[in-house]
Protein backbone atom coordinates (compact mmCIF):
# COMPACT_ATOMS: atom_id res chain seq x y z
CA UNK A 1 0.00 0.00 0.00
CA UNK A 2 1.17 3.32 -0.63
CA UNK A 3 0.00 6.64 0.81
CA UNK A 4 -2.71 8.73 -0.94
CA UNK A 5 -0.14 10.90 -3.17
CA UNK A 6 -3.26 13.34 -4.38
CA UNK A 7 -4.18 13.93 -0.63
CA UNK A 8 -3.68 17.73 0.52
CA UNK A 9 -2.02 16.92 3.39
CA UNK A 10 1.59 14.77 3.28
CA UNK A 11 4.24 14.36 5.72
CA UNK A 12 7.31 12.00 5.58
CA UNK A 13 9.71 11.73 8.68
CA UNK A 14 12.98 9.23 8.53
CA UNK A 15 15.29 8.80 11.30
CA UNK A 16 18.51 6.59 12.33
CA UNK A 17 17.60 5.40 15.68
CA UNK A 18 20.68 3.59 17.96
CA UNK A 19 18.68 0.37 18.71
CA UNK A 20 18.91 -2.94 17.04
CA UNK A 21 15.96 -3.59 13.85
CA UNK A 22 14.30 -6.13 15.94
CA UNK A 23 13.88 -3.73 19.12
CA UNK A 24 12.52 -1.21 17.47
CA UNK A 25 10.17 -3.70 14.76
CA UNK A 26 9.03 -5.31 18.45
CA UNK A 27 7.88 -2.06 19.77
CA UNK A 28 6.28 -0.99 17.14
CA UNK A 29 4.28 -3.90 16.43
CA UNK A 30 2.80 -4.08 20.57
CA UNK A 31 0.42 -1.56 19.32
CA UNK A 32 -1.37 -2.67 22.96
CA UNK A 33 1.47 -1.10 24.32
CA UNK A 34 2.09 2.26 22.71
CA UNK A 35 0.08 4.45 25.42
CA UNK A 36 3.34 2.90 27.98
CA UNK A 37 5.40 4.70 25.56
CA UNK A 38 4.15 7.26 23.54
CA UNK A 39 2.39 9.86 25.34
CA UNK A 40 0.25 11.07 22.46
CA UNK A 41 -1.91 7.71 22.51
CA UNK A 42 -3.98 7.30 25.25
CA UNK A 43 -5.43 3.84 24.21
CA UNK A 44 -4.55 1.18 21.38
CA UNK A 45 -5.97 -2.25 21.31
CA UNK A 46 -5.20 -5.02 18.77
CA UNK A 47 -8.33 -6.66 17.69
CA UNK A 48 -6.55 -10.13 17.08
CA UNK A 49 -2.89 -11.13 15.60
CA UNK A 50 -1.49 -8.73 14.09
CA UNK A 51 -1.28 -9.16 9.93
CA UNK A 52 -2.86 -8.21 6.68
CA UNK A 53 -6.58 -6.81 7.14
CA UNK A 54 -6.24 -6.91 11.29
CA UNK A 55 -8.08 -3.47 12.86
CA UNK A 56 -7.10 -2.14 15.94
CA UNK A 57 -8.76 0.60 17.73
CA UNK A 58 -6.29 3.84 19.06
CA UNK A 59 -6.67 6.95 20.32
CA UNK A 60 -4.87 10.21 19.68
CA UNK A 61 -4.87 13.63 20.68
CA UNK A 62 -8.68 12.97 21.79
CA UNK A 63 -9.17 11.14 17.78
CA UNK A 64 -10.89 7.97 18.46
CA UNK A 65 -9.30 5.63 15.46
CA UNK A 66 -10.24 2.43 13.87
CA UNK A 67 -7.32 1.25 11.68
CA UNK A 68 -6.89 -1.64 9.33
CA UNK A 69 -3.54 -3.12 8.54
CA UNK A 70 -2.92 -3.01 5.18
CA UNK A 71 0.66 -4.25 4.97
CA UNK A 72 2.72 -6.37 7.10
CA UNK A 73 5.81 -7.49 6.40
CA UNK A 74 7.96 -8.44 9.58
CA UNK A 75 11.02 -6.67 10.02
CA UNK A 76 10.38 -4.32 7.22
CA UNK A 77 7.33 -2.56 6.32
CA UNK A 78 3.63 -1.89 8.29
CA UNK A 79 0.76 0.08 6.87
CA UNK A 80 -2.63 0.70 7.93
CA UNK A 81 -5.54 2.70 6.91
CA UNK A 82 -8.32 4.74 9.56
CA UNK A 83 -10.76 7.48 9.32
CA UNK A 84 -11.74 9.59 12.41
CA UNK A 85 -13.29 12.92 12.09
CA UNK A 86 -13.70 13.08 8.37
CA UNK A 87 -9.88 12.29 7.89
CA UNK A 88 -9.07 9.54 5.54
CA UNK A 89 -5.16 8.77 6.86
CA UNK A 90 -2.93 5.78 5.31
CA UNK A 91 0.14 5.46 6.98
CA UNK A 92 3.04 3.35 6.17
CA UNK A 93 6.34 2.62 8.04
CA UNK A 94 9.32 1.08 6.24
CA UNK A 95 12.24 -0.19 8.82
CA UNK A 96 15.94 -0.79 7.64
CA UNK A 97 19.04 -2.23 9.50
CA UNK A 98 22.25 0.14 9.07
CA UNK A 99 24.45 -1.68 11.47
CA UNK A 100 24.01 -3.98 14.40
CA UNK A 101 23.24 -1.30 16.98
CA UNK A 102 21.22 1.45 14.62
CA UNK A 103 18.34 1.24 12.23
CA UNK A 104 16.53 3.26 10.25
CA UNK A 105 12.97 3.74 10.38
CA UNK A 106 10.78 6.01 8.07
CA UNK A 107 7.23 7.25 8.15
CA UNK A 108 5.02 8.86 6.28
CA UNK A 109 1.19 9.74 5.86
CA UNK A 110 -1.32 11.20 3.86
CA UNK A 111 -4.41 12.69 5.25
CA UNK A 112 -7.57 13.73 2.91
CA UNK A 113 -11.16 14.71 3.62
CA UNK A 114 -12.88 17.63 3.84
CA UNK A 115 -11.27 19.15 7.24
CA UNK A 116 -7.83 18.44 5.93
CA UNK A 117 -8.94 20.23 2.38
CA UNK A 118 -10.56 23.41 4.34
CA UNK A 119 -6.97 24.26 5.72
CA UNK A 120 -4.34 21.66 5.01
CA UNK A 121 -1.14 23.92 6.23
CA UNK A 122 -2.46 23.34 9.73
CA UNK A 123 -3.04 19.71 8.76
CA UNK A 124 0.25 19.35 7.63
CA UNK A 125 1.49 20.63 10.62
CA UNK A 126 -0.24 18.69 12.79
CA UNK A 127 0.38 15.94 11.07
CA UNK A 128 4.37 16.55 11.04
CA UNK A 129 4.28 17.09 15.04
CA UNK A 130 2.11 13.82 15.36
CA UNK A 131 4.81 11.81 13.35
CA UNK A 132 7.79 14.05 14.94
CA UNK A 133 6.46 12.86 18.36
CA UNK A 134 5.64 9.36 17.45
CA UNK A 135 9.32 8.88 16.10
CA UNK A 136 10.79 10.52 19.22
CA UNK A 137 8.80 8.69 21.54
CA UNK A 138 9.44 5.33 19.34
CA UNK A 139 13.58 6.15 19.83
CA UNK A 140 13.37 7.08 23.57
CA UNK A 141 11.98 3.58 24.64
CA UNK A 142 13.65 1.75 22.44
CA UNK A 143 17.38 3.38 23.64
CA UNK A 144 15.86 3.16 27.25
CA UNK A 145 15.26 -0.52 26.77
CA UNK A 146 18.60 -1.23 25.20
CA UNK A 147 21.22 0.70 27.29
């Protein structure tokens, strides 16, 4: 799956993180677990094991989200699809080794719908802090959990 490339609101974020692949892959995918560590979800439950067309139900910044997985590819590559408040979001993260100790993870998401087309600079900025956050919060417990 890729993102919606037509949608008015974009954002791509990459990062070298100092944690081994499979640390950071492993946190990623506990999506029960991402209110322990990122403070900008206040709930996420799995419905099910996690893979191709599995929906979990998050919440962010007071958005109440239903997501589908779209894409799962362990070690690699996750993408998932959810509306909430008129915004139509795909989001897709792509994780590479670079050495032993460091890995590279990259994120990026579209947003479209009416409230991203009646003032999508503020949507892209939101969106940018949301995925700023999410990749800060993502290398802070996984350093924390490795040193």
């Amino acid at each position: 799956m890729d993102i919606d490339r037509q949608a008015p609101a974009i954002v791509e974020v990459s990062r070298i993180i100092r944690a081994p692949l499979m640390t950071l892959w492993l946190l990623h995918v506990d999506i029960d677990a991402w209110p322990r560590w990122n403070r900008h979800i206040s709930s996420a439950a799995l419905r099910g094991p996690i893979g191709v067309d599995a929906t979990f139900d998050w919440e962010t910044e007071g958005l109440k989200i239903t997501s589908t997985i779209t894409e799962y590819d362990p070690m690699r590559r996750i993408a998932w699809t959810g509306t909430a408040s008129g915004i139509e979001a795909r989001h897709v993260w792509t994780f590479a080794p670079r050495t032993e100790q460091a890995a590279q993870v990259q994120t990026v998401e579209s947003w479209a719908g009416d409230p991203v087309r009646a003032d999508p600079a503020a949507m892209r900025a939101a969106l940018d802090g949301s995925l700023q956050g999410w990749l800060t919060a993502l290398e802070s417990e996984s350093e924390r959990v490795t040193h």
